[in-house]
N, C-alpha and C. Protein backbone atom coordinates (compact mmCIF):
# COMPACT_ATOMS: atom_id res chain seq x y z
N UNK A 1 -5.31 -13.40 -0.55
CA UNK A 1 -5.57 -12.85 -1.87
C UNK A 1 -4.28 -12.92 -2.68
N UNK A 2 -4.44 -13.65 -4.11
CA UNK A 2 -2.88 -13.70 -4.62
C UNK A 2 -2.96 -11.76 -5.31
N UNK A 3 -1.41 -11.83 -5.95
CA UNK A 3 -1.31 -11.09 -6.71
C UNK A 3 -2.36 -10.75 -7.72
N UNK A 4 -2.81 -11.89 -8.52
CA UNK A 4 -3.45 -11.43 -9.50
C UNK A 4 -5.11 -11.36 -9.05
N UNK A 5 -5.79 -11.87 -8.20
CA UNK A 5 -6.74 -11.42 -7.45
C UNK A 5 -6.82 -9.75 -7.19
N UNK A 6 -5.99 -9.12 -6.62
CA UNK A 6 -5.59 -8.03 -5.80
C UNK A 6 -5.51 -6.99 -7.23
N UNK A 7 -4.80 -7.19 -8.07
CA UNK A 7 -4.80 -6.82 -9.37
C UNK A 7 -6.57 -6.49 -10.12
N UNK A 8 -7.34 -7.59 -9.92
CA UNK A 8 -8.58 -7.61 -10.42
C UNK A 8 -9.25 -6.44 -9.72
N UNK A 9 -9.29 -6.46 -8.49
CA UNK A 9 -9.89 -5.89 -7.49
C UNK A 9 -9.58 -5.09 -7.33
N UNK A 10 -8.02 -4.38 -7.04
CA UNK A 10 -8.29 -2.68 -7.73
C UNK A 10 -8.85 -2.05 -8.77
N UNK A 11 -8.50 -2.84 -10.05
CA UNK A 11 -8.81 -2.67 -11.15
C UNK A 11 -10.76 -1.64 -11.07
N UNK A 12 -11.26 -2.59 -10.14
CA UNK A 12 -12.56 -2.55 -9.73
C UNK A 12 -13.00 -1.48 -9.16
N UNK A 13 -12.03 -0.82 -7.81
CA UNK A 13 -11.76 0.20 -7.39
C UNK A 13 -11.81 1.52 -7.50
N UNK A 14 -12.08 2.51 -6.84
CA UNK A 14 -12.54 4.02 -7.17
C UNK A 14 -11.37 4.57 -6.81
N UNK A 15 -10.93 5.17 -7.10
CA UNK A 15 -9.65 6.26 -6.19
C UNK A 15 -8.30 6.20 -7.36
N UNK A 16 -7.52 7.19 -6.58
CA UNK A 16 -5.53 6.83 -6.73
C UNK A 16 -4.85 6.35 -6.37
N UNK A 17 -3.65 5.86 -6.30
CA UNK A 17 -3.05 5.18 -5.59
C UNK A 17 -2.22 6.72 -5.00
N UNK A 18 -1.66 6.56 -3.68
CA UNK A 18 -0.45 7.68 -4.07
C UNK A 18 1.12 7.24 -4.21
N UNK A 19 1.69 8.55 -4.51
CA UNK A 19 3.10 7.82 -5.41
C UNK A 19 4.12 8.09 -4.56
N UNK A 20 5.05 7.11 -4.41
CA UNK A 20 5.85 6.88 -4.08
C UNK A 20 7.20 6.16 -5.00
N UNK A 21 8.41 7.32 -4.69
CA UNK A 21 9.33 7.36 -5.69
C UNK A 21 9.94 5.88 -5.35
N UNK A 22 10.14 5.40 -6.76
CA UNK A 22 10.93 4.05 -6.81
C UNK A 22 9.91 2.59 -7.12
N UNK A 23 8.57 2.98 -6.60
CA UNK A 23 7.77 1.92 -6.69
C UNK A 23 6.25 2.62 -7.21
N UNK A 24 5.92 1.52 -8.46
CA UNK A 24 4.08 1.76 -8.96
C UNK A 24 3.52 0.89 -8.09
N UNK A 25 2.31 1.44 -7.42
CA UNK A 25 1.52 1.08 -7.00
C UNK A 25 0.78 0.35 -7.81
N UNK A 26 0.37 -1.45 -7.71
CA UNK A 26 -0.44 -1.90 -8.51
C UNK A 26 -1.89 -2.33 -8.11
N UNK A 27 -2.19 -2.22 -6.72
CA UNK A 27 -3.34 -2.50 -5.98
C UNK A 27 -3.59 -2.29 -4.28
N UNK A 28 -4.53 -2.08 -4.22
CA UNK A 28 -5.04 -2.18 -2.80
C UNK A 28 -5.16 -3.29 -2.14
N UNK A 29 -4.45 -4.18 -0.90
CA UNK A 29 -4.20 -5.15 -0.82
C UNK A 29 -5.43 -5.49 0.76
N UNK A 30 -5.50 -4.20 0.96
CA UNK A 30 -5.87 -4.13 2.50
C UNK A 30 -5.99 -3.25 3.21
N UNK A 31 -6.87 -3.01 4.27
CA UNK A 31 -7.01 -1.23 4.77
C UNK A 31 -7.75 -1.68 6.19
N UNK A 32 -7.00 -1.07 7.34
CA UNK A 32 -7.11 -1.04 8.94
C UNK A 32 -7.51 0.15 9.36
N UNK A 33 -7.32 0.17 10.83
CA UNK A 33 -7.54 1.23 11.20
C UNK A 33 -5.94 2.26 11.23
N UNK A 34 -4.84 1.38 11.21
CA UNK A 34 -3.46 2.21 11.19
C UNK A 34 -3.70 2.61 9.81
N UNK A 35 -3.62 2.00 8.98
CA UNK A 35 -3.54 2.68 7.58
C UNK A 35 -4.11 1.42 6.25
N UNK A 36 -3.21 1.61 5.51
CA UNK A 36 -3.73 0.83 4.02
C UNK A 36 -2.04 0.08 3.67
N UNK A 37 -2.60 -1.11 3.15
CA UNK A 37 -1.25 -2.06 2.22
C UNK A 37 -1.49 -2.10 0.89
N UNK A 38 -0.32 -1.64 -0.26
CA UNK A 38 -0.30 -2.28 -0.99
C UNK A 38 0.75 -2.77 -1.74
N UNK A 39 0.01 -3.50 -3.22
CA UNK A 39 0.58 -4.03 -3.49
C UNK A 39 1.48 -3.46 -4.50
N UNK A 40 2.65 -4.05 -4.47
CA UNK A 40 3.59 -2.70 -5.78
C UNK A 40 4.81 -3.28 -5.89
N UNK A 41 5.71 -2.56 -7.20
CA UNK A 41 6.56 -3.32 -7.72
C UNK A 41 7.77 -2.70 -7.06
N UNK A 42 9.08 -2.74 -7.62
CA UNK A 42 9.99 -2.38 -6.91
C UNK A 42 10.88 -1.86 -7.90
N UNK A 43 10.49 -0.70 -8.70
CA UNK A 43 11.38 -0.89 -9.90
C UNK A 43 12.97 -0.77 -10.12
N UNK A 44 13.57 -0.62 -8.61
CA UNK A 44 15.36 -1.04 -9.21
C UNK A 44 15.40 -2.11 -8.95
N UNK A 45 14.86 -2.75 -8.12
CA UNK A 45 15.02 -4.38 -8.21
C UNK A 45 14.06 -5.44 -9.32
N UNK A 46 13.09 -4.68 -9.91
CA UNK A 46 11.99 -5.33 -10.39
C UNK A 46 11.43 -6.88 -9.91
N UNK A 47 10.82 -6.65 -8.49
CA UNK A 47 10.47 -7.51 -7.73
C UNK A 47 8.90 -6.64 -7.08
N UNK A 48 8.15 -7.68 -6.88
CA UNK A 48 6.87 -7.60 -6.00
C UNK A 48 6.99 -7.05 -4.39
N UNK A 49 6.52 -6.30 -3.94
CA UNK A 49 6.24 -6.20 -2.52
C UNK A 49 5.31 -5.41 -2.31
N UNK A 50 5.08 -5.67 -0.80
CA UNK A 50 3.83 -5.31 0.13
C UNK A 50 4.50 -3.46 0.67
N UNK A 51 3.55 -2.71 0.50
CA UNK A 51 4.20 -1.55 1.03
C UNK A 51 2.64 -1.11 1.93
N UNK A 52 3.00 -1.01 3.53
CA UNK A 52 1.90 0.00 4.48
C UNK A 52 2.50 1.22 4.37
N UNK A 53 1.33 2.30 4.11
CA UNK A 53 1.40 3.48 4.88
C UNK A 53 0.44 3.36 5.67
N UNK A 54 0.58 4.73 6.66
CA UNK A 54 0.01 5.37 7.91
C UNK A 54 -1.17 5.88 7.26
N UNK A 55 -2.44 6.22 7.82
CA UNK A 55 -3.72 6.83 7.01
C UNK A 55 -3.15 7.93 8.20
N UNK A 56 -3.98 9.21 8.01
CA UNK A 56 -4.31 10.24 8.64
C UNK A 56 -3.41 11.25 8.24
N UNK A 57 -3.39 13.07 8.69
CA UNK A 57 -2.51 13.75 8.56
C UNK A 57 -1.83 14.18 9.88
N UNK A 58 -2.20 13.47 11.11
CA UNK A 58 -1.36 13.54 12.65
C UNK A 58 -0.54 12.04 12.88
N UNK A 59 0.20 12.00 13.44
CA UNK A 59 0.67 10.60 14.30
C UNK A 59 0.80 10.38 15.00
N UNK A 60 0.64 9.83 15.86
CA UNK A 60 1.13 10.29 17.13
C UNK A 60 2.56 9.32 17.38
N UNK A 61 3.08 9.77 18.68
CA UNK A 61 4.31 8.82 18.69
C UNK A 61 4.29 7.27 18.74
N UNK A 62 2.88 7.06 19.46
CA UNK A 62 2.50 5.67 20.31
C UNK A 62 2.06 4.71 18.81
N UNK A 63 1.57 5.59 18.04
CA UNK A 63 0.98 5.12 16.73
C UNK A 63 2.35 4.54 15.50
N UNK A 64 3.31 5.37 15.76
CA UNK A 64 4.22 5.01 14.87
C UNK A 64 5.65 4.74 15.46
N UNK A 65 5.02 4.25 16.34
CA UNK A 65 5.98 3.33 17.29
C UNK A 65 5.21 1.93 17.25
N UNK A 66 4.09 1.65 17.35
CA UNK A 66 3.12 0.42 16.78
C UNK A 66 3.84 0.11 15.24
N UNK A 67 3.46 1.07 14.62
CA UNK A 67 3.74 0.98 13.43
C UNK A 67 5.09 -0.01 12.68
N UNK A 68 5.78 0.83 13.25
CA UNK A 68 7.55 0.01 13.36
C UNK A 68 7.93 -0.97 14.08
């Protein structure tokens, strides 16, 4: 899926993104069973990247040791 695909397709999308200082979230890129990717800018560098978080409110160690 390019950028501007991914762009369309949130657009399309129900929900929030959540926020994270330093970078806008511009789309939903992808969603597993570890968590969700997206897509977002980087605003001190003003560059594109991929950012995963973790879904859930537990972790376990084994999970975010996968993770990393």
């Amino acid at each position: 899926q390019t950028p501007d695909q991914a762009s369309t397709s949130a657009a399309d999308s129900v929900g929030e993104f959540p926020t994270i200082p330093g970078y806008e979230l511009l789309a939903k890129l992808g969603e597993g069973g570890m968590g969700v990717v997206y897509l977002a800018k980087q605003l001190g560098l003003n560059r594109e990247v991929a950012i995963k978080t973790l879904t859930g409110t537990t972790i376990a160690k084994a999970m975010l040791a996968r993770f990393w």
